[in-house]
Each structure stands twice: as structure tokens, then as C-alpha cells.
Protein backbone atom coordinates (compact mmCIF):
# COMPACT_ATOMS: atom_id res chain seq x y z
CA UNK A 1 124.89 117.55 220.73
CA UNK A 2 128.62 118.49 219.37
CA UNK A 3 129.48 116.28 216.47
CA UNK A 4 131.52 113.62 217.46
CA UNK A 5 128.31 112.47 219.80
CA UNK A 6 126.65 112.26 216.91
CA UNK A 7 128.69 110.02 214.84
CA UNK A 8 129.08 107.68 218.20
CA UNK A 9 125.12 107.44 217.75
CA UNK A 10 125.43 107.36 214.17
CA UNK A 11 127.89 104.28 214.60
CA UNK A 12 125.83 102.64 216.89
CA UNK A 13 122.86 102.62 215.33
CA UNK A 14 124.84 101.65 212.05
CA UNK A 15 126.02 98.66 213.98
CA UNK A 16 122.69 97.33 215.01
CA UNK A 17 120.91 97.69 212.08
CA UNK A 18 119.18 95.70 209.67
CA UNK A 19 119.94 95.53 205.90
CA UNK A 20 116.81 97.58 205.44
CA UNK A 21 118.31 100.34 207.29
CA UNK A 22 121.54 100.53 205.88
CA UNK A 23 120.05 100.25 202.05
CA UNK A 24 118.09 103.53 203.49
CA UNK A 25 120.91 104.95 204.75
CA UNK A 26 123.53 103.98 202.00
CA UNK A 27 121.04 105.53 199.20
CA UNK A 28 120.39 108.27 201.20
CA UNK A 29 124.33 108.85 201.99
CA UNK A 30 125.10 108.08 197.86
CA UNK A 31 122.56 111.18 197.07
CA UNK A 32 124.45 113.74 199.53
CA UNK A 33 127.65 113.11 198.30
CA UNK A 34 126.51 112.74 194.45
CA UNK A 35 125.41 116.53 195.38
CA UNK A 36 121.59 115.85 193.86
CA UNK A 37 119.20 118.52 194.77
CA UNK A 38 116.68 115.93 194.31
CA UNK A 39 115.51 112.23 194.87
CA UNK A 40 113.93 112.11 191.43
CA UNK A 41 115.03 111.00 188.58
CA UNK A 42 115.49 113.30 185.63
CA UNK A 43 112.17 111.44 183.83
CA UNK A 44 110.34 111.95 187.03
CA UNK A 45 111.68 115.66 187.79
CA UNK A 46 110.35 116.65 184.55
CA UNK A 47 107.02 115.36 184.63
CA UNK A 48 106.82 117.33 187.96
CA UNK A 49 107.70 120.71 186.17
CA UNK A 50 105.12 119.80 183.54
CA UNK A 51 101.96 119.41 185.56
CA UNK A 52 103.13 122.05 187.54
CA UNK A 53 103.24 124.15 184.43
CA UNK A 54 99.51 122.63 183.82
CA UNK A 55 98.45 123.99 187.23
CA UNK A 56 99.30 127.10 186.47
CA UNK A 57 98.28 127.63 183.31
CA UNK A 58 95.07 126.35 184.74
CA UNK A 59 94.52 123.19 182.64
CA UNK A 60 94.75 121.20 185.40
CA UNK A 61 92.98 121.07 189.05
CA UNK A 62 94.61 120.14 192.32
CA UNK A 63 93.13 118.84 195.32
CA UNK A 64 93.61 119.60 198.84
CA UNK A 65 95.16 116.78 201.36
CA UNK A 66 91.28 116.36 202.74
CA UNK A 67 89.58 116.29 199.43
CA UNK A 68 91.95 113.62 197.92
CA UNK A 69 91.41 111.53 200.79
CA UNK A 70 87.57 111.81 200.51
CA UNK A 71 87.68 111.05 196.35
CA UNK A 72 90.06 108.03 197.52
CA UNK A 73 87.81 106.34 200.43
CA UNK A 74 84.65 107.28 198.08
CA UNK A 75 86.26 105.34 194.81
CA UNK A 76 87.64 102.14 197.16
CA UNK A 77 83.79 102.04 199.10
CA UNK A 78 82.50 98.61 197.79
């Protein structure tokens, strides 16, 4: 698809969309041109790094995707 068929789509679906839609896109357009690496905040990028550094230092234990959603379902069982 060459580029100018793309912003034709772009524009249309700009045009029909809801305000949900365009926050999404607006925020998502802001970040891009802000040039953030990142849609963390600086508070929430470093405590990232620091239970990453916990992992491996091995003071903390991770879960796989299919454990965490066993420990979740077996916690909300009433």
C-alpha cells in the first residue's frame, strides 16, 4: 500500500471515529512526535528497571503467562 493510500484510510477512519478513538490516536500521535521510547512514565519506567534488577539478582520470582493465570482463577474461586 504506497503512502498516500494510507493516509486516505488514515483520514477516513479519522473522520468516522468516535472521541474514544481519536483520544487513542491523539496520545498515541503526541508520544511519536515527543520522540519517547516509552509509554511509561519516568516513576513507572523505574520501578520496571528495579524489579527487573530483583529478578536477576534472584530476590524475586516470576511467573509464566499459564501459572499467573492459574494463581489468579485459584485466589478469585469463591
Amino acid at each position: 500500500m504506497t503512502t498516500t493510500a494510507i493516509r486516505n484510510k488514515v483520514h477516513q477512519y479519522i473522520d468516522e471515529a468516535d472521541t474514544n478513538v481519536l483520544e487513542v490516536v491523539y496520545k498515541l500521535l503526541e508520544v511519536y512526535r515527543q520522540g519517547n521510547k516509552s509509554l511509561l512514565s519516568d516513576e513507572q519506567q523505574e520501578e520496571v528497571l528495579k524489579r527487573l534488577s530483583l529478578f536477576k539478582e534472584g530476590k524475586t520470582k516470576g511467573y509464566s503467562i499459564a501459572d499467573a493465570k492459574k494463581k489468579i482463577r485459584q485466589k478469585t474461586r469463591v
